[in-house]
PDB file of N, CA and C in Angstrom:
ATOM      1  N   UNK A   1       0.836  -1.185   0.000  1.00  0.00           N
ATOM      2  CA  UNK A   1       0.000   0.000   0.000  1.00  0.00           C
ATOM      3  C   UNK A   1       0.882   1.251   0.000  1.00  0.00           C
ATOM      4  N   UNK A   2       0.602   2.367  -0.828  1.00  0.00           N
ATOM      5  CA  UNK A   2       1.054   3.455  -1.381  1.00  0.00           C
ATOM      6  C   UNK A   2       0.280   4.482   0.061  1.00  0.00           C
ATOM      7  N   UNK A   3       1.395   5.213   0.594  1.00  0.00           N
ATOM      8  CA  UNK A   3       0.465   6.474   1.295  1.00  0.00           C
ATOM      9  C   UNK A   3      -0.049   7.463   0.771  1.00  0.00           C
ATOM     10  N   UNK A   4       0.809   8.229  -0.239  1.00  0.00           N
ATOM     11  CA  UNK A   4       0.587   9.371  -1.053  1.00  0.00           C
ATOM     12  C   UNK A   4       0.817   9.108  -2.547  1.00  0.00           C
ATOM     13  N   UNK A   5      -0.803   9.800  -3.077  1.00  0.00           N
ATOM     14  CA  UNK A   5      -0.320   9.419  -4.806  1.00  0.00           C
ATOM     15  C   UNK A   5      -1.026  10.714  -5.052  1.00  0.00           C
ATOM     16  N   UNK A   6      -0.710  11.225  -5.977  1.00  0.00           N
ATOM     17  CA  UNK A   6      -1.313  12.468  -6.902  1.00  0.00           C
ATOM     18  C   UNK A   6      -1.594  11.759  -8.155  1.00  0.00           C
ATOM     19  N   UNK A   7      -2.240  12.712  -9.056  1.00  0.00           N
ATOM     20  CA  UNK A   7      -3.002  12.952 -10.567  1.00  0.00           C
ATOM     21  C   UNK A   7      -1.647  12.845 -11.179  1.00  0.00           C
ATOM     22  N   UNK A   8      -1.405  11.623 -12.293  1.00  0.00           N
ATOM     23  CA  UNK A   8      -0.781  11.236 -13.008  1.00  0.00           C
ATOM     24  C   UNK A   8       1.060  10.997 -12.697  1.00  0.00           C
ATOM     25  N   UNK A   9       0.261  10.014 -11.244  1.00  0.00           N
ATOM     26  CA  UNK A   9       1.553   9.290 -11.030  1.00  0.00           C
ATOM     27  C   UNK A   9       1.149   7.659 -11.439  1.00  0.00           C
ATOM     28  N   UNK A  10       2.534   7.070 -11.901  1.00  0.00           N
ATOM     29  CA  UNK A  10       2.826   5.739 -12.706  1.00  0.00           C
ATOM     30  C   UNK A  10       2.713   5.350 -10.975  1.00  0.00           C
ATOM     31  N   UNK A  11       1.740   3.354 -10.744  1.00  0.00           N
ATOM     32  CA  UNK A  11       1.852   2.476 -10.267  1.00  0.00           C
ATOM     33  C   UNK A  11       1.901   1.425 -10.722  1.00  0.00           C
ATOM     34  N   UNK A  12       2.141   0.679  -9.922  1.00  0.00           N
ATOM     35  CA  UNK A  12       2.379  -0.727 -10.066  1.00  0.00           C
ATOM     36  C   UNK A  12       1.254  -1.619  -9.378  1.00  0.00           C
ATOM     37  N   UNK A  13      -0.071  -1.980 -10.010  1.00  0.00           N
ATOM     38  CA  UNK A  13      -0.551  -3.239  -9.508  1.00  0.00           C
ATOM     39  C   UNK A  13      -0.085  -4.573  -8.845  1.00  0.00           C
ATOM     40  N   UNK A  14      -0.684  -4.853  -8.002  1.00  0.00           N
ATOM     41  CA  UNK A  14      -0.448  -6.556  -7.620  1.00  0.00           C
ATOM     42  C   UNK A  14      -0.511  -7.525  -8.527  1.00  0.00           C
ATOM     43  N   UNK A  15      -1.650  -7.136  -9.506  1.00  0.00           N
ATOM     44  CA  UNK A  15      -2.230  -8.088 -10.726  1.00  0.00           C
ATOM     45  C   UNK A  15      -2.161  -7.765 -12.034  1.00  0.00           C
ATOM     46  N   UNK A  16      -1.380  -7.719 -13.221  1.00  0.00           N
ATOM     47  CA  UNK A  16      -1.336  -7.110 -14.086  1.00  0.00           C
ATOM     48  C   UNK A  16      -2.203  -7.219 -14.981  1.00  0.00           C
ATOM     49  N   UNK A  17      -2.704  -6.184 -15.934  1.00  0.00           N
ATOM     50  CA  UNK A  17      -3.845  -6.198 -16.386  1.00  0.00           C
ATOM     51  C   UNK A  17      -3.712  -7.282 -17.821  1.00  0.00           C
ATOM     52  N   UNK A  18      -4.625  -8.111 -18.424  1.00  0.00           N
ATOM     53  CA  UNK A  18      -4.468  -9.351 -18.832  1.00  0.00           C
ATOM     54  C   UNK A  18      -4.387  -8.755 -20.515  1.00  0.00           C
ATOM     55  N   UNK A  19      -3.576  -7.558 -20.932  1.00  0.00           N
ATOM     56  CA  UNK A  19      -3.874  -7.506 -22.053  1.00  0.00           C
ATOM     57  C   UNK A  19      -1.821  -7.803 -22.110  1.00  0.00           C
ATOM     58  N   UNK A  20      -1.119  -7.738 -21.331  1.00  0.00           N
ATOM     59  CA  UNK A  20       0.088  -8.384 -20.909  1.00  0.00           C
ATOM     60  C   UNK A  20       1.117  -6.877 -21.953  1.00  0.00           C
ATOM     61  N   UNK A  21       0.694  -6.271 -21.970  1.00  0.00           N
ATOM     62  CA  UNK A  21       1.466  -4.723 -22.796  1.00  0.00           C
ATOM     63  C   UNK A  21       2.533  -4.296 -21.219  1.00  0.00           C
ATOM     64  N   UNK A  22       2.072  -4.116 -20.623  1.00  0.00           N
ATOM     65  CA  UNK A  22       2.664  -3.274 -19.243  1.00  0.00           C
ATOM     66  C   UNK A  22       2.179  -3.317 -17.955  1.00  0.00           C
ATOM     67  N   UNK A  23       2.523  -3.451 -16.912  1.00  0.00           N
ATOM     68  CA  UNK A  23       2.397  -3.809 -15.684  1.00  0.00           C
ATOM     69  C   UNK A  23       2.016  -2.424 -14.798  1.00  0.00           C
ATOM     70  N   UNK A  24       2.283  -1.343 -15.912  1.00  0.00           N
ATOM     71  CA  UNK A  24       1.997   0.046 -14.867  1.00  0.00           C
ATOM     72  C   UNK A  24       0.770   0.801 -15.261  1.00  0.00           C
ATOM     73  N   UNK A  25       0.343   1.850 -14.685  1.00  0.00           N
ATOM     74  CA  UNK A  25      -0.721   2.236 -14.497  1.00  0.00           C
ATOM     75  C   UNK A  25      -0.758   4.011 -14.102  1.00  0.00           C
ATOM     76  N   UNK A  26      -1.411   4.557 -14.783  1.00  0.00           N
ATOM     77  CA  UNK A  26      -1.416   6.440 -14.637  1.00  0.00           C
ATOM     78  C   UNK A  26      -2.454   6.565 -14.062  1.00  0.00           C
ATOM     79  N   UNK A  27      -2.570   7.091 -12.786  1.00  0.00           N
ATOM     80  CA  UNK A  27      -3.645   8.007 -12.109  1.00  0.00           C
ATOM     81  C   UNK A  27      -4.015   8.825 -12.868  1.00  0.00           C
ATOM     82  N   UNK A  28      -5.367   8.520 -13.275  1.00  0.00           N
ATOM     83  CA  UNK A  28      -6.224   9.854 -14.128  1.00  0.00           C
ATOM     84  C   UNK A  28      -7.009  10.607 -13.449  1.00  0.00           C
ATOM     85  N   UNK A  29      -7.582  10.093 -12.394  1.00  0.00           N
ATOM     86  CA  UNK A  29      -9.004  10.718 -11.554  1.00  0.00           C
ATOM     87  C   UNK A  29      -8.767  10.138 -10.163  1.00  0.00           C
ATOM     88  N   UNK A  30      -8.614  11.475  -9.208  1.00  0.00           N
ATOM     89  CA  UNK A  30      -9.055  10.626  -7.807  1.00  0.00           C
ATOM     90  C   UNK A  30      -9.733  11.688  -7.123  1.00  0.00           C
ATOM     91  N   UNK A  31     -10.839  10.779  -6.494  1.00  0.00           N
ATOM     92  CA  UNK A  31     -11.738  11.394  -5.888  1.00  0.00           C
ATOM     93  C   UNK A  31     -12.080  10.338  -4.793  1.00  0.00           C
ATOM     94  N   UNK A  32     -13.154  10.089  -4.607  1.00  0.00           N
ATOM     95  CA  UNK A  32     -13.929   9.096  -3.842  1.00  0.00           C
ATOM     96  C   UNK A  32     -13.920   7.823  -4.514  1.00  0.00           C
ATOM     97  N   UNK A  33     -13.273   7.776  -5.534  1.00  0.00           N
ATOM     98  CA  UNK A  33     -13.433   6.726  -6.463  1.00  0.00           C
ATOM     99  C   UNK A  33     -11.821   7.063  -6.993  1.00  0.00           C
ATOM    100  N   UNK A  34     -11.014   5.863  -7.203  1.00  0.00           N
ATOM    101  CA  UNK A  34      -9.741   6.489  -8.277  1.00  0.00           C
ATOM    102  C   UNK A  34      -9.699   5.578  -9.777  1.00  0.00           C
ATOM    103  N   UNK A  35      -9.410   6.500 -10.836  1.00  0.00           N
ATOM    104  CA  UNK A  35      -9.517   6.284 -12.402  1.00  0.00           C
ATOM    105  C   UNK A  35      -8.116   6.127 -12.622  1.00  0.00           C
ATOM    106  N   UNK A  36      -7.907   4.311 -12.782  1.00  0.00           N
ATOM    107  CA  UNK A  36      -6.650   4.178 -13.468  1.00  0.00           C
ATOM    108  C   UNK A  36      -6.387   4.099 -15.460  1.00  0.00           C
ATOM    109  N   UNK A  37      -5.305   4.354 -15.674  1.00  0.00           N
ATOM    110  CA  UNK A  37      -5.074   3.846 -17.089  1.00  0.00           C
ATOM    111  C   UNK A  37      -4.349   3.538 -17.271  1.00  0.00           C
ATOM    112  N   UNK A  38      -4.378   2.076 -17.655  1.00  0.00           N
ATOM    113  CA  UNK A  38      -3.153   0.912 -18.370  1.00  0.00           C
ATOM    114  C   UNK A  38      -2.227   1.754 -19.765  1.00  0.00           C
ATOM    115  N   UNK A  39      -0.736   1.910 -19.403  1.00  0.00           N
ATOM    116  CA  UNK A  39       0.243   2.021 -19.945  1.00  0.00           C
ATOM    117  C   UNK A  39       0.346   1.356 -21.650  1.00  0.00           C
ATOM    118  N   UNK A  40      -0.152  -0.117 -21.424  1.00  0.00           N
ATOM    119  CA  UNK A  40       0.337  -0.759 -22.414  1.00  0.00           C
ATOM    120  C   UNK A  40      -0.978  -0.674 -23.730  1.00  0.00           C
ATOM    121  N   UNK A  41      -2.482  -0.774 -23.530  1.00  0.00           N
ATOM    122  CA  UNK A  41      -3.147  -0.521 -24.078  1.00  0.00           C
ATOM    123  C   UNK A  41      -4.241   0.588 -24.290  1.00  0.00           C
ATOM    124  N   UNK A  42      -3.965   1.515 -22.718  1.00  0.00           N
ATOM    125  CA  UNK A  42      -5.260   2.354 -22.768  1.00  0.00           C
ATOM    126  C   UNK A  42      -6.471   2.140 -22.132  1.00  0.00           C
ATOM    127  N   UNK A  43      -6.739   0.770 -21.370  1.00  0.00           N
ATOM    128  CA  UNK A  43      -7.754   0.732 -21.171  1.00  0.00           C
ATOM    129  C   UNK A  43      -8.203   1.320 -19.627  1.00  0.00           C
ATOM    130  N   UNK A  44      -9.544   1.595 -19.243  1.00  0.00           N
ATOM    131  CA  UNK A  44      -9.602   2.774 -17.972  1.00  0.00           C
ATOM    132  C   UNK A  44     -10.299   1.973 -17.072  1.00  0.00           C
ATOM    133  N   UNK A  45      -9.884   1.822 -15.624  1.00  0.00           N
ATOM    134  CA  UNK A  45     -10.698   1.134 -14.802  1.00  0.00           C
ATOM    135  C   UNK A  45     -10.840   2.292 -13.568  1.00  0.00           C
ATOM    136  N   UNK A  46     -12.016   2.246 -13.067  1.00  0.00           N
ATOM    137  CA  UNK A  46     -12.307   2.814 -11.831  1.00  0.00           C
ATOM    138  C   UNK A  46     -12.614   1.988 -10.818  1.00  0.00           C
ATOM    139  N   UNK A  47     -12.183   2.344 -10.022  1.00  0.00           N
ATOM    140  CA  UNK A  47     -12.244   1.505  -8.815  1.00  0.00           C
ATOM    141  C   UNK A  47     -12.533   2.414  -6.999  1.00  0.00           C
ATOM    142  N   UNK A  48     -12.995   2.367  -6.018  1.00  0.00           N
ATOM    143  CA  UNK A  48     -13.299   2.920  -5.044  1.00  0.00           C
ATOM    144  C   UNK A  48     -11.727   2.759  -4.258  1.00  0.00           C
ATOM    145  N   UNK A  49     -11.807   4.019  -3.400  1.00  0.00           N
ATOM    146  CA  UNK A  49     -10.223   4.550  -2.871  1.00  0.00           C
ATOM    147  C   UNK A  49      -9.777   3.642  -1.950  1.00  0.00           C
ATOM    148  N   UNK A  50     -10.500   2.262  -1.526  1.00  0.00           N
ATOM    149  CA  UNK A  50     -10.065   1.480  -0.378  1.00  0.00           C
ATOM    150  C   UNK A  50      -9.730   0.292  -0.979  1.00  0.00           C
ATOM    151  N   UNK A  51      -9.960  -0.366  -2.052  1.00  0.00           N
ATOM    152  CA  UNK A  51      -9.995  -1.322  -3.720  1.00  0.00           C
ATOM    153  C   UNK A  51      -8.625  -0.584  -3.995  1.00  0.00           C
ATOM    154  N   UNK A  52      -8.653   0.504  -3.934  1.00  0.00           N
ATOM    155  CA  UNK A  52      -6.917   1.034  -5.098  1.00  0.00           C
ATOM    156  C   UNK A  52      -6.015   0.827  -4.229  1.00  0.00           C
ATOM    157  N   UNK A  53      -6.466   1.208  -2.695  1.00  0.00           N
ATOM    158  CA  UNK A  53      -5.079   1.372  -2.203  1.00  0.00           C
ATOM    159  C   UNK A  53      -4.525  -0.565  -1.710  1.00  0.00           C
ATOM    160  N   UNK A  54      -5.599  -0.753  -1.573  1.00  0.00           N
ATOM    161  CA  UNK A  54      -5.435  -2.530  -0.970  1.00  0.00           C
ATOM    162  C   UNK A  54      -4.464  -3.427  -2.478  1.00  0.00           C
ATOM    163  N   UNK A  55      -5.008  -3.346  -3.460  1.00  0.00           N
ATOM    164  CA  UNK A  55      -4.534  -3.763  -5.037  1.00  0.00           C
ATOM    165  C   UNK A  55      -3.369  -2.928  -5.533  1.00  0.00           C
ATOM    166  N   UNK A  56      -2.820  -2.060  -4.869  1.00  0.00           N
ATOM    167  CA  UNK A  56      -1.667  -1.265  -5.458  1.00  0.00           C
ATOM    168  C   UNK A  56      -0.527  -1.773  -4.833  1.00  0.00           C
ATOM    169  N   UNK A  57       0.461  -1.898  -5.436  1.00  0.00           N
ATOM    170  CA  UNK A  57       2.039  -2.962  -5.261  1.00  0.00           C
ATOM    171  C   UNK A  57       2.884  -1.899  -4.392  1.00  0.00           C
ATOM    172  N   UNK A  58       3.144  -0.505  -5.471  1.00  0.00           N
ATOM    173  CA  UNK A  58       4.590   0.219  -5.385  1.00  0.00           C
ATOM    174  C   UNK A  58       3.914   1.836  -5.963  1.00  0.00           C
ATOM    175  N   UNK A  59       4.456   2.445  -5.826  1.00  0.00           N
ATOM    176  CA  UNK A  59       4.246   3.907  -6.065  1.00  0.00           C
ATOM    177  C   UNK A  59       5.832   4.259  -7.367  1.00  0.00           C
ATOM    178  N   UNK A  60       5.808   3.943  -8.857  1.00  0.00           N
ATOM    179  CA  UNK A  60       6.780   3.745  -9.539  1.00  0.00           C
ATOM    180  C   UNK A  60       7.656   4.945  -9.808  1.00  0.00           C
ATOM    181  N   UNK A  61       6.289   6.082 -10.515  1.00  0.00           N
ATOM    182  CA  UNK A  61       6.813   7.563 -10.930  1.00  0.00           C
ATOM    183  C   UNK A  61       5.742   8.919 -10.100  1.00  0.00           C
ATOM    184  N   UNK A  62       6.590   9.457  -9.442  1.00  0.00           N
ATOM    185  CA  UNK A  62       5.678  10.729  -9.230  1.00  0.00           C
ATOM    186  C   UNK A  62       5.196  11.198 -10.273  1.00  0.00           C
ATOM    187  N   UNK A  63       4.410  12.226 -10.299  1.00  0.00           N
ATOM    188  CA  UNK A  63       4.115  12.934 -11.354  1.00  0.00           C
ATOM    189  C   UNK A  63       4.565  14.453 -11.240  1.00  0.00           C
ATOM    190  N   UNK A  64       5.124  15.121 -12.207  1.00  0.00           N
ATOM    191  CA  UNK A  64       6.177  16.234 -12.090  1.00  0.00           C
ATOM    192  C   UNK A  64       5.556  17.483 -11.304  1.00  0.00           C
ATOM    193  N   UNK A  65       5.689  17.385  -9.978  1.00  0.00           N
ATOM    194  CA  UNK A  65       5.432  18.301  -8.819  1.00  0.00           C
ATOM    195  C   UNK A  65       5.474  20.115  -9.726  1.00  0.00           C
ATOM    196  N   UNK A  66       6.120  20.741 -10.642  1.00  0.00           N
ATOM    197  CA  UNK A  66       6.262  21.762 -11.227  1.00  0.00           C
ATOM    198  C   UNK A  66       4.994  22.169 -12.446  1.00  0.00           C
ATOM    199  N   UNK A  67       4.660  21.163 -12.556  1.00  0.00           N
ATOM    200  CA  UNK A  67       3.565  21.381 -13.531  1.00  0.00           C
ATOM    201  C   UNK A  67       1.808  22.297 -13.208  1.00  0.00           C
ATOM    202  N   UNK A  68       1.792  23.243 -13.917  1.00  0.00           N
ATOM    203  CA  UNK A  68       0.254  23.768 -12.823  1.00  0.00           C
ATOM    204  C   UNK A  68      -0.895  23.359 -13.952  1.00  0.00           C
TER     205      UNK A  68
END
């Protein structure tokens, strides 16, 4: 489990998604709910914030703190 993640930081799942392209994952949306997107094909899963953090491996890439 990851403590801190922001809007378009790279993770790492426990389970990789079965289209077998890439193992990582971009924070698109977090709210009450967090919106991942698979690296290797694109595809978007949402999932509730207690589901993401339990299923999340590693925290891989921040996302560039300078950007507004």
């Amino acid at each position: 489990m990851i403590s801190e993640y922001a809007l378009n930081d790279i993770v790492e799942m426990k389970k990789e998604h079965p289209c077998h392209k890439s193992k990582y994952w971009k924070i698109i949306r977090i709210g009450a709910d967090i919106k991942i997107k698979c690296q290797g094909c694109g595809a978007v899963v949402l999932m509730e914030r207690y589901e993401f953090e339990r299923k999340c491996k590693k925290l891989i890439k921040k996302a560039d703190e300078t950007r507004d």
